[in-house]
C-alpha atoms as a PDB file:
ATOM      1  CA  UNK A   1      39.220 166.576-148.165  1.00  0.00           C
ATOM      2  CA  UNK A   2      39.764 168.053-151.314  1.00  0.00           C
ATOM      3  CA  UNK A   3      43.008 170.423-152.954  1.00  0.00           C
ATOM      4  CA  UNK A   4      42.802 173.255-154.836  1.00  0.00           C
ATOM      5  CA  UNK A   5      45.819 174.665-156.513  1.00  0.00           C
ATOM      6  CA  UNK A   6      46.896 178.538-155.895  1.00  0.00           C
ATOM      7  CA  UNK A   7      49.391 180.920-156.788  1.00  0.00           C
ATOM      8  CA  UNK A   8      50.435 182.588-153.475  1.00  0.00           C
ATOM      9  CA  UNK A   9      52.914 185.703-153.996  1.00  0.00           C
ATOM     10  CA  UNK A  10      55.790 186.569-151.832  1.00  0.00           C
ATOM     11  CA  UNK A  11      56.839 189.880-151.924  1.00  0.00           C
ATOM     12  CA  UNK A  12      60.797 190.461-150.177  1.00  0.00           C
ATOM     13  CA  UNK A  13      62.338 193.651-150.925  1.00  0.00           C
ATOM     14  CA  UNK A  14      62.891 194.248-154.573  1.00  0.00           C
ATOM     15  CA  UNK A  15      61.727 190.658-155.582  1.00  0.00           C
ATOM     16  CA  UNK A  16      58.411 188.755-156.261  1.00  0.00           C
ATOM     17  CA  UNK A  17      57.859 185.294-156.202  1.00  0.00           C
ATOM     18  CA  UNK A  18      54.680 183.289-157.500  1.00  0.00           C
ATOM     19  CA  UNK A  19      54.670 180.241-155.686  1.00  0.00           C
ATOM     20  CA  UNK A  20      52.172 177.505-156.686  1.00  0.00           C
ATOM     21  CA  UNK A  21      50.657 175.425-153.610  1.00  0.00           C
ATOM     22  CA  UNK A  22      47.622 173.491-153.043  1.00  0.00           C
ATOM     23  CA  UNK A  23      45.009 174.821-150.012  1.00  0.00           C
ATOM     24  CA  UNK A  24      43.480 171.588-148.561  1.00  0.00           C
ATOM     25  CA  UNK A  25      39.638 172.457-147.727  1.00  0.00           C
ATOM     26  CA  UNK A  26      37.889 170.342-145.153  1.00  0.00           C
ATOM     27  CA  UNK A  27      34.133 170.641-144.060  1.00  0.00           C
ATOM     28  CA  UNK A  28      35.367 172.045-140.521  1.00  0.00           C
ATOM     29  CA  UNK A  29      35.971 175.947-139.926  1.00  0.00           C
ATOM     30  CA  UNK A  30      39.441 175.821-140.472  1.00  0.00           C
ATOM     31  CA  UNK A  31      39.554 175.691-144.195  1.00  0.00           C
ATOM     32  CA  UNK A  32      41.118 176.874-146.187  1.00  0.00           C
ATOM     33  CA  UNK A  33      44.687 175.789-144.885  1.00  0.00           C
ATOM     34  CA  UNK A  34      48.079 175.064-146.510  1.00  0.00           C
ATOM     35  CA  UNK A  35      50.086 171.438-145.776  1.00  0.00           C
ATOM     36  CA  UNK A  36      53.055 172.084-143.956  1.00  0.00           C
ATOM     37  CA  UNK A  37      55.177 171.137-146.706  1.00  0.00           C
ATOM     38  CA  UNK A  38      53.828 174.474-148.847  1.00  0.00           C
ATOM     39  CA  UNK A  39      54.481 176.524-145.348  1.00  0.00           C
ATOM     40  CA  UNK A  40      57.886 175.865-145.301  1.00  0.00           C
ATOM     41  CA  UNK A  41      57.900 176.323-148.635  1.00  0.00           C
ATOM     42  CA  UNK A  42      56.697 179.564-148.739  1.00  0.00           C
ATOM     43  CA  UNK A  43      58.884 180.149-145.557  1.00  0.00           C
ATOM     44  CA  UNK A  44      61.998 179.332-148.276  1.00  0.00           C
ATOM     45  CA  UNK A  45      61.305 181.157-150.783  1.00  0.00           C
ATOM     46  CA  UNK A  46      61.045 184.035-148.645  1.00  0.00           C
ATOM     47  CA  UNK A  47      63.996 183.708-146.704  1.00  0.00           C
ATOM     48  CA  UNK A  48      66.232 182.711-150.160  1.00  0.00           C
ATOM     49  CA  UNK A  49      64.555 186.796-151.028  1.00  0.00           C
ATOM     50  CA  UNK A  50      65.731 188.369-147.974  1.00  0.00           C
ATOM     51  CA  UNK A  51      69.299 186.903-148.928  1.00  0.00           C
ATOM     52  CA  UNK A  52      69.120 187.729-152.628  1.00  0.00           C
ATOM     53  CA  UNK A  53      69.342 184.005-153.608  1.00  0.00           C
ATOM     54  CA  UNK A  54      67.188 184.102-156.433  1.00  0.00           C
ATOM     55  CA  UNK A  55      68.723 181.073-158.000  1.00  0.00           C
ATOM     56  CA  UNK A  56      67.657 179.024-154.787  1.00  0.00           C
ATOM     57  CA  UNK A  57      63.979 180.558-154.889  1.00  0.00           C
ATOM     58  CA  UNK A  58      64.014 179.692-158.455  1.00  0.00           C
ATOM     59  CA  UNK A  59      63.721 176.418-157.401  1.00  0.00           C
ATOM     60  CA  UNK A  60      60.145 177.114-155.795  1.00  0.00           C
ATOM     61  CA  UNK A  61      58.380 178.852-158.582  1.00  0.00           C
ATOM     62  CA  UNK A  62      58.687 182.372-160.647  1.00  0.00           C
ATOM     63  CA  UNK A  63      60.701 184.549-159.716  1.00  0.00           C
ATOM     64  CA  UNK A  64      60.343 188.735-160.709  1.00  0.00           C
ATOM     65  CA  UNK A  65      62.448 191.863-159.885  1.00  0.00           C
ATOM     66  CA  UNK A  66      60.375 195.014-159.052  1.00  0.00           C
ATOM     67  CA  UNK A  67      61.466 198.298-160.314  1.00  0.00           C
ATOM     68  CA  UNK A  68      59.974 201.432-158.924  1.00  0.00           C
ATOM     69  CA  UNK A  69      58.908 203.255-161.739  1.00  0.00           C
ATOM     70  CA  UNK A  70      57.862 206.984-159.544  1.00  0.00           C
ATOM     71  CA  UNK A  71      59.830 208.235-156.371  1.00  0.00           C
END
């Protein structure tokens, strides 16, 4: 089995987060797939967005605020 780091964004509202995880590819047709630890990581992150807990997704990876620039 080998890993391959990634950057996987999550997108909540008016935040980003870039999230670094490792996909673990495997010579069955299930690859690529993420360990459960990066799910719930991911899982996290986004929920910490939903509640505006930036310093808690922090934690995770990079955090960015969006701002619309047309309407």
């Amino acid at each position: 089995m080998k890993r391959q780091r990634r950057t996987k964004l999550v997108h909540e509202g008016r935040y980003l987060a870039e999230v670094d995880v490792e996909l673990l590819v495997t010579d069955d047709e299930w690859f690529p797939y993420l360990s459960v630890e990066d799910a719930y990581k991911l899982d996290a992150v986004r929920e910490a967005l939903k509640k505006g807990d930036t310093t808690t997704a922090a934690r995770y990876g990079r955090i960015f605020s969006l701002t619309p620039i047309a309407v």
